[in-house]
PDB file of N, CA and C in Angstrom:
ATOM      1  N   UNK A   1     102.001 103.281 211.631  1.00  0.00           N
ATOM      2  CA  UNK A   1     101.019 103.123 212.678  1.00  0.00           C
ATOM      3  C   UNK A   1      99.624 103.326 212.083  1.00  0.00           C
ATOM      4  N   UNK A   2      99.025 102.569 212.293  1.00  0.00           N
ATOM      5  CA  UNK A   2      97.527 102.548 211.554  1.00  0.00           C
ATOM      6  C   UNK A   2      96.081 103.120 212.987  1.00  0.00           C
ATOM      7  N   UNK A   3      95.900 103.505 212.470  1.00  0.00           N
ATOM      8  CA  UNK A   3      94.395 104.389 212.943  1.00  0.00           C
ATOM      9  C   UNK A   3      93.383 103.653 213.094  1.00  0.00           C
ATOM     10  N   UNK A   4      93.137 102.653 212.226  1.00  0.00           N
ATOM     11  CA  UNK A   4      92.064 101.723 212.546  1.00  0.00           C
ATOM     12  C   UNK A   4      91.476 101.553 213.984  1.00  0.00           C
ATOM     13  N   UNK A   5      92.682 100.891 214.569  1.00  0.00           N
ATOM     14  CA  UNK A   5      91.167 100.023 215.644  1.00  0.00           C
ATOM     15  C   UNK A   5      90.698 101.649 217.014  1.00  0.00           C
ATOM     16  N   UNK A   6      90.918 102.961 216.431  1.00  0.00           N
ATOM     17  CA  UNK A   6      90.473 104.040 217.337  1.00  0.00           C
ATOM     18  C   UNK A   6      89.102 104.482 216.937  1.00  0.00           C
ATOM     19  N   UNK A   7      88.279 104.456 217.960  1.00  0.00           N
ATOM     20  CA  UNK A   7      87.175 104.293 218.069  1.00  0.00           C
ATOM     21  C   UNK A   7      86.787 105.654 216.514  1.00  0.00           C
ATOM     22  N   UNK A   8      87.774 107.057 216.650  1.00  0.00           N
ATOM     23  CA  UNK A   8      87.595 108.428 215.711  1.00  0.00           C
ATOM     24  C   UNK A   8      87.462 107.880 214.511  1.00  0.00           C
ATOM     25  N   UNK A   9      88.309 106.831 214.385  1.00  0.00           N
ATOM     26  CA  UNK A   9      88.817 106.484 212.830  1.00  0.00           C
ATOM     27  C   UNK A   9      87.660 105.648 212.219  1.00  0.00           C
ATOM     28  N   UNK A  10      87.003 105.416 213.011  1.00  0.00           N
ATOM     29  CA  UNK A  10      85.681 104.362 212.210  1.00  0.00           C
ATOM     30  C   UNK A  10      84.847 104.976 212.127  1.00  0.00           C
ATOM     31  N   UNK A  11      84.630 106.570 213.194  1.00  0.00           N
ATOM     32  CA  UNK A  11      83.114 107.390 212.642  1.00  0.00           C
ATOM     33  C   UNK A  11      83.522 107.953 211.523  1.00  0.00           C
ATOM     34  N   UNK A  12      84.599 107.879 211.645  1.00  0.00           N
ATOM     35  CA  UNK A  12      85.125 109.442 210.649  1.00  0.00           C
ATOM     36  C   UNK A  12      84.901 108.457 209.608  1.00  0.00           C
ATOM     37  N   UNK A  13      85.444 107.205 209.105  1.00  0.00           N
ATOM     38  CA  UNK A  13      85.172 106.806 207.884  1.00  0.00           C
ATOM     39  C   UNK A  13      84.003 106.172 207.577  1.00  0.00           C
ATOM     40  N   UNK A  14      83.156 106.039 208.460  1.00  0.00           N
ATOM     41  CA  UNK A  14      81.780 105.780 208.212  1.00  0.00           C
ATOM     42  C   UNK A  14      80.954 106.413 207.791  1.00  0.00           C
ATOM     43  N   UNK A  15      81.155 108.194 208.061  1.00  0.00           N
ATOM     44  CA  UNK A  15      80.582 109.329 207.977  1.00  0.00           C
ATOM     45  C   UNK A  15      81.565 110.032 206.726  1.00  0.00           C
ATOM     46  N   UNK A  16      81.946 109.641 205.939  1.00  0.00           N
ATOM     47  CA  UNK A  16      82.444 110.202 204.782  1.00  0.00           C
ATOM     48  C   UNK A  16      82.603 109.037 203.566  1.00  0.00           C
ATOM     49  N   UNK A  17      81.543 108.352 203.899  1.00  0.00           N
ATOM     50  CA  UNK A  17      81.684 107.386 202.547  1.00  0.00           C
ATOM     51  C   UNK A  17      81.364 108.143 201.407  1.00  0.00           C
ATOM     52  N   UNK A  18      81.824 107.501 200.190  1.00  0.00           N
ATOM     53  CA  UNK A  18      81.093 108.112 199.116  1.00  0.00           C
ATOM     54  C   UNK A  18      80.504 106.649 198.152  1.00  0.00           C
ATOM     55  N   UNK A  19      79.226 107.189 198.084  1.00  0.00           N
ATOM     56  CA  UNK A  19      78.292 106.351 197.313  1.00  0.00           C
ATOM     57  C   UNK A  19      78.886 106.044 195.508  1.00  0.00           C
ATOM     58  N   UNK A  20      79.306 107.714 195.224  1.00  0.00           N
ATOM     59  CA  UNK A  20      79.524 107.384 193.976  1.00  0.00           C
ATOM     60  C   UNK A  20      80.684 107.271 193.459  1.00  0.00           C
ATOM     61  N   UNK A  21      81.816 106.865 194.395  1.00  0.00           N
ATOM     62  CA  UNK A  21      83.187 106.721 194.167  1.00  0.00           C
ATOM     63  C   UNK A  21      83.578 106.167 195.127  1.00  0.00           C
ATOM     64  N   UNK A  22      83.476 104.603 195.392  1.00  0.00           N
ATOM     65  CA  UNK A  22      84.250 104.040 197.063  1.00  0.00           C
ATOM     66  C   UNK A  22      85.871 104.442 196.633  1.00  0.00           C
ATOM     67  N   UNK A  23      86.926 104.577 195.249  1.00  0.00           N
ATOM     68  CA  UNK A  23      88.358 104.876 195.393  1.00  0.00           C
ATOM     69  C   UNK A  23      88.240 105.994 196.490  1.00  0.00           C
ATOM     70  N   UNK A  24      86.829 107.142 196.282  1.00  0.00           N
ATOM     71  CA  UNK A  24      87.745 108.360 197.488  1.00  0.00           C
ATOM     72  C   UNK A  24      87.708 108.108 198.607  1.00  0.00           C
ATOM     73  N   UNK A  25      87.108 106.599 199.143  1.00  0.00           N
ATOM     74  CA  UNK A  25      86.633 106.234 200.455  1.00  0.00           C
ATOM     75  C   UNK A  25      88.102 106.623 201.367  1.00  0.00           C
ATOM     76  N   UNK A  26      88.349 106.994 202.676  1.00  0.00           N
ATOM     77  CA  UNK A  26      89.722 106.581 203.690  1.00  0.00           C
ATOM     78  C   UNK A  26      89.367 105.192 203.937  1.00  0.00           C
ATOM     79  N   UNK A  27      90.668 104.483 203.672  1.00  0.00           N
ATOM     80  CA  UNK A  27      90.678 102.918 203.766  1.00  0.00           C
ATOM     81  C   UNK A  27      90.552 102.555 205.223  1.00  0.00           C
ATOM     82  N   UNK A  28      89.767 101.821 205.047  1.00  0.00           N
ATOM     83  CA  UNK A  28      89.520 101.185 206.247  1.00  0.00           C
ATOM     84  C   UNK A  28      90.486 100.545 207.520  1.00  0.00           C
ATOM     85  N   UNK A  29      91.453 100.383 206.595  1.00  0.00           N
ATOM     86  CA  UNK A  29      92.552  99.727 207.992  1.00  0.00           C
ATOM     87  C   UNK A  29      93.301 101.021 208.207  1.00  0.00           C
ATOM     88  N   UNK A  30      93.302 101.940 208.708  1.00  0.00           N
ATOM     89  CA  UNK A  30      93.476 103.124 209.169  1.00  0.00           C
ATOM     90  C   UNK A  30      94.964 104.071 208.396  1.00  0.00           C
ATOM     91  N   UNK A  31      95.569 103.301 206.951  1.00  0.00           N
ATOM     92  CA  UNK A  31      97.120 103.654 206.732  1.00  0.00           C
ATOM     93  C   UNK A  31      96.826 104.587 205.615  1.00  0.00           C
ATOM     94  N   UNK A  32      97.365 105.695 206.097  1.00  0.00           N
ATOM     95  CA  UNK A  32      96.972 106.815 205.394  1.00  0.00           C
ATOM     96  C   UNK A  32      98.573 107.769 205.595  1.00  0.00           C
ATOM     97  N   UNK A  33      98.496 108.498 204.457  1.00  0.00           N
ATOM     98  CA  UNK A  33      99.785 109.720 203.775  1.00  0.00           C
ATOM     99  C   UNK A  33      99.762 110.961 204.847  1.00  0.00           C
ATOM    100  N   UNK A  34     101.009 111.585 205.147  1.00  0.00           N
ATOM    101  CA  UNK A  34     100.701 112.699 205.477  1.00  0.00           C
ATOM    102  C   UNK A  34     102.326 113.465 204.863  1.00  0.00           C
ATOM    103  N   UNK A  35     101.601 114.533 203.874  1.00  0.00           N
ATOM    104  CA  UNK A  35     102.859 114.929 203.044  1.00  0.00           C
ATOM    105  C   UNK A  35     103.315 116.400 203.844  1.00  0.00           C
ATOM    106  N   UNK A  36     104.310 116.856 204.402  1.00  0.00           N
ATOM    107  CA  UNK A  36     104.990 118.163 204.704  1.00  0.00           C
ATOM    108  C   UNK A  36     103.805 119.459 203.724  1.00  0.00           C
ATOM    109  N   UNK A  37     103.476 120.872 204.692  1.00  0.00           N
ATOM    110  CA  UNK A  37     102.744 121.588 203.817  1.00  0.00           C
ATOM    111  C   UNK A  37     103.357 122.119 202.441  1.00  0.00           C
ATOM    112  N   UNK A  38     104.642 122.302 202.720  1.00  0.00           N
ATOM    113  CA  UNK A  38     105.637 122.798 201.361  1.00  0.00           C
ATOM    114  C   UNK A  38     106.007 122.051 200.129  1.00  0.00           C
ATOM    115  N   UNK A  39     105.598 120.688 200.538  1.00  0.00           N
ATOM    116  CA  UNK A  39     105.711 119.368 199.814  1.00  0.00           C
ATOM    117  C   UNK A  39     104.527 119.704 198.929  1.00  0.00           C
ATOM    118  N   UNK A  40     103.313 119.937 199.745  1.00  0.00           N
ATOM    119  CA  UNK A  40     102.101 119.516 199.008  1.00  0.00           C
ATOM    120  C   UNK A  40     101.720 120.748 197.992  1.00  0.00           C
ATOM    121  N   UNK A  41     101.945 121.787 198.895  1.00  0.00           N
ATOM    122  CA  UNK A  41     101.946 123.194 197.696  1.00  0.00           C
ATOM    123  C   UNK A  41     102.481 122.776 196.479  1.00  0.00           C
ATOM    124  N   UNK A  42     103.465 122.759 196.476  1.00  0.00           N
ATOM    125  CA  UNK A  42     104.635 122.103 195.551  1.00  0.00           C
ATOM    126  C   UNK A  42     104.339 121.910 194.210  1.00  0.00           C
ATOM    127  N   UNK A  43     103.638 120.885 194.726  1.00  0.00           N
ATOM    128  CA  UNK A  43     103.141 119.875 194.038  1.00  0.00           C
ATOM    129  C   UNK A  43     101.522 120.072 193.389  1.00  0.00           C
ATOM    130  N   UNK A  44     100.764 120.855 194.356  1.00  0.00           N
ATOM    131  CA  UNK A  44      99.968 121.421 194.169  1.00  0.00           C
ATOM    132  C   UNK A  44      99.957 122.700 192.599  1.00  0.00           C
ATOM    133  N   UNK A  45     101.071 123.445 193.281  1.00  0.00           N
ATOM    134  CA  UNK A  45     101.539 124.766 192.309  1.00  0.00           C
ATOM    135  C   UNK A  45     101.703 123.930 190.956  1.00  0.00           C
ATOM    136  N   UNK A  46     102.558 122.966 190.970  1.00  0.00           N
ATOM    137  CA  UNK A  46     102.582 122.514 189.269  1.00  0.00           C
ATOM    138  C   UNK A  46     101.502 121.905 189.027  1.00  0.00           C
ATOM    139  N   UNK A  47     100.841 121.604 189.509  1.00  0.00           N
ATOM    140  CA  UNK A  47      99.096 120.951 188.621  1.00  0.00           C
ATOM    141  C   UNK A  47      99.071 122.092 187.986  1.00  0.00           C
ATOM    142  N   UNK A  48      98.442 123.086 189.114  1.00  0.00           N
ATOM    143  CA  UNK A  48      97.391 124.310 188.684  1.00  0.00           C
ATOM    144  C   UNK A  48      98.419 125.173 187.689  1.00  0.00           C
ATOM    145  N   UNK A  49      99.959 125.644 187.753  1.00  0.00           N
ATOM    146  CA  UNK A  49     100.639 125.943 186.928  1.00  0.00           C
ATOM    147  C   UNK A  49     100.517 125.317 185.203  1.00  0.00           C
ATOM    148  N   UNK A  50     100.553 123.714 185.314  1.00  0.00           N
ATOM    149  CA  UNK A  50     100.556 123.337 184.039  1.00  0.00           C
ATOM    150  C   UNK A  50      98.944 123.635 183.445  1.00  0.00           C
ATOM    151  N   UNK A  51      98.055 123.673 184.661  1.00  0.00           N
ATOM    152  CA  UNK A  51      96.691 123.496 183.518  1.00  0.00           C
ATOM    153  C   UNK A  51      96.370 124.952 183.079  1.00  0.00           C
ATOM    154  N   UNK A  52      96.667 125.898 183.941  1.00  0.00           N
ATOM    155  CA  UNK A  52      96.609 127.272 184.184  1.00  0.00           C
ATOM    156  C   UNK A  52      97.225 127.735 182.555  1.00  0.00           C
ATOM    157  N   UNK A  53      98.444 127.318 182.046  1.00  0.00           N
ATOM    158  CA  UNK A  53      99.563 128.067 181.556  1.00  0.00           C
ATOM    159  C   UNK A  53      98.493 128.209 180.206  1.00  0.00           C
ATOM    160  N   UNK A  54      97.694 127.290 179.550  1.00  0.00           N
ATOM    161  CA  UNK A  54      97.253 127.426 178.320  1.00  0.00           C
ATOM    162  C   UNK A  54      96.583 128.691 177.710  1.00  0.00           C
ATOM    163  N   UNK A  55      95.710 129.008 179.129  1.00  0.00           N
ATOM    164  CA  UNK A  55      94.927 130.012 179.317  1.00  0.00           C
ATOM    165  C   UNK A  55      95.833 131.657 179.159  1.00  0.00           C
ATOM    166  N   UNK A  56      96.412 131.955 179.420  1.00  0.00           N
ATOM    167  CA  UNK A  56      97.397 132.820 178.932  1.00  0.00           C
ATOM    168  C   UNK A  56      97.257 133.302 177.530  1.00  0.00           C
ATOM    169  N   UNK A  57      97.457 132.104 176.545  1.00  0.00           N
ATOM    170  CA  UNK A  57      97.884 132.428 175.306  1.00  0.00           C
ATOM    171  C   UNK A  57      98.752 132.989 174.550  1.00  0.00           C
ATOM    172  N   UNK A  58      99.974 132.716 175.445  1.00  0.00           N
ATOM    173  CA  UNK A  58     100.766 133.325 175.188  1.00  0.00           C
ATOM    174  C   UNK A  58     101.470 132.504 173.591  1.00  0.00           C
ATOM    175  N   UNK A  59     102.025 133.503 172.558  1.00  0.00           N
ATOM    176  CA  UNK A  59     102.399 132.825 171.375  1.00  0.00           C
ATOM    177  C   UNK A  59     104.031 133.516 171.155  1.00  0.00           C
ATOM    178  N   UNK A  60     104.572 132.765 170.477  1.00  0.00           N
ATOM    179  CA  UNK A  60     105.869 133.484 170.296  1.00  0.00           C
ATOM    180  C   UNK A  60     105.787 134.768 168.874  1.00  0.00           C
ATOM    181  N   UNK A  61     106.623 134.769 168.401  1.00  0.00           N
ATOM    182  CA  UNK A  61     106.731 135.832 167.230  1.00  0.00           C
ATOM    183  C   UNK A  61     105.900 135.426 165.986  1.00  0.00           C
ATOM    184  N   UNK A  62     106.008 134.093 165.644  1.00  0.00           N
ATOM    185  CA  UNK A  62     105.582 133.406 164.800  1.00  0.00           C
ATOM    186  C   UNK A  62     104.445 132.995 165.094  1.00  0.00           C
ATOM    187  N   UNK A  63     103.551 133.415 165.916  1.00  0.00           N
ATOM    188  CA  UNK A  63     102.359 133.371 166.689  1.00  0.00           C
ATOM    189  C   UNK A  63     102.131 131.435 166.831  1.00  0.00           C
ATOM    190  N   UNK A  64     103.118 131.025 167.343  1.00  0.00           N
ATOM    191  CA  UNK A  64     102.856 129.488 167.978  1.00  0.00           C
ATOM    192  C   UNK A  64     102.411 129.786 169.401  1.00  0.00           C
ATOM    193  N   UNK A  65     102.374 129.019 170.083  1.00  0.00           N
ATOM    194  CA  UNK A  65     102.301 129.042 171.439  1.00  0.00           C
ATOM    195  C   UNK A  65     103.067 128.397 172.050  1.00  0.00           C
ATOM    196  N   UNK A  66     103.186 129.693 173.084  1.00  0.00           N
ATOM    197  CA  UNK A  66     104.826 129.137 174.078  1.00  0.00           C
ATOM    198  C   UNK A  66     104.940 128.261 175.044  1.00  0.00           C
ATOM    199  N   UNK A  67     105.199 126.741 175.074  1.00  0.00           N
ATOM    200  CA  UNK A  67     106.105 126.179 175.727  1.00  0.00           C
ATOM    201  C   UNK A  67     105.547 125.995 177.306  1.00  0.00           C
ATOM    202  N   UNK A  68     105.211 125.898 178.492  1.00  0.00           N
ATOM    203  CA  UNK A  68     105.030 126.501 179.617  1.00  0.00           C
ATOM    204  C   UNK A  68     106.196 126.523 180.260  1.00  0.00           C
ATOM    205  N   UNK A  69     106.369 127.721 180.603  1.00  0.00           N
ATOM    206  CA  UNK A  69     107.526 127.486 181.920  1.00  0.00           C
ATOM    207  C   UNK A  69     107.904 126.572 183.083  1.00  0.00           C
ATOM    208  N   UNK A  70     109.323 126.376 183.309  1.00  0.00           N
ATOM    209  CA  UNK A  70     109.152 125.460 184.160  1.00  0.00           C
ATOM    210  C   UNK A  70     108.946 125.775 185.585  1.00  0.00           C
ATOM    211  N   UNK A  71     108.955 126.652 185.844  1.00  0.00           N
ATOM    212  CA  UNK A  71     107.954 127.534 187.053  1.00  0.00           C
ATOM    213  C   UNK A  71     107.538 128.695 186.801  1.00  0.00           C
ATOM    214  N   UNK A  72     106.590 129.591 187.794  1.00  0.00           N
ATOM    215  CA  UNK A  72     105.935 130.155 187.339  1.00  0.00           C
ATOM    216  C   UNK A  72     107.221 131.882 188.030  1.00  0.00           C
ATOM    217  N   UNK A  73     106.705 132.376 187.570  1.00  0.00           N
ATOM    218  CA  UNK A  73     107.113 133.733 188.062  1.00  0.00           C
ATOM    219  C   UNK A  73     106.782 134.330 189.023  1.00  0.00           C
ATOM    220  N   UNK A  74     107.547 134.283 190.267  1.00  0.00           N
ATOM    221  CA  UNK A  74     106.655 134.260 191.274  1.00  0.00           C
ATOM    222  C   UNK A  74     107.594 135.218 192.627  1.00  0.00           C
ATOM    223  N   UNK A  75     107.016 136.032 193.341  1.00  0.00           N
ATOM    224  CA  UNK A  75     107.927 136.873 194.242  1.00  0.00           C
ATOM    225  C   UNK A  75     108.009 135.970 195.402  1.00  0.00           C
ATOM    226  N   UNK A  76     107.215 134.811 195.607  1.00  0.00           N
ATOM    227  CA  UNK A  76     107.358 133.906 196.766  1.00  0.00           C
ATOM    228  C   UNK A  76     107.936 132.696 196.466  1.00  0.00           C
ATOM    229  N   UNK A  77     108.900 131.744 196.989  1.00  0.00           N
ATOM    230  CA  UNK A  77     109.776 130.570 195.834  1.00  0.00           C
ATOM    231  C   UNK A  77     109.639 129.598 197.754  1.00  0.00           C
ATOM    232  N   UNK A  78     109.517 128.726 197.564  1.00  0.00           N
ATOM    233  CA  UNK A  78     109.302 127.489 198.573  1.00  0.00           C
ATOM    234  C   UNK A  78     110.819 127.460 199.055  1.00  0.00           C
TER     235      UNK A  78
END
């Protein structure tokens, strides 16, 4: 179901253009994503997990650096 022809959907994307990037524009014919919040964390958590992990520094014995986990260590799990 597309959003377009509602009167909201044309201020709203009229009023959030961007000059210096039309890709971040909301497309004009109103068809747009809507992902579950646990989905998007998710998904979210492994960005910031993978870019995060370097910063650590963590090295093994042989002072390489370790690997990143494939999740993080965490007392809260989705």
């Amino acid at each position: 179901m597309s959003a377009a022809p509602q009167p909201w959907w044309r201020e709203t994307t009229s009023a959030a253009r961007s000059e210096v990037d039309p890709f971040a524009n909301l497309p004009a014919n109103g068809v747009v994503w809507r992902y579950t919040m646990t989905s998007f964390l998710r998904w979210l958590n492994d960005i910031t997990w993978t870019s995060e992990w370097s910063k650590y520094g963590a090295v093994d014995s042989a002072n390489r650096p370790l690997a990143r986990p494939v999740i993080p260590n965490s007392r809260t799990r989705f």
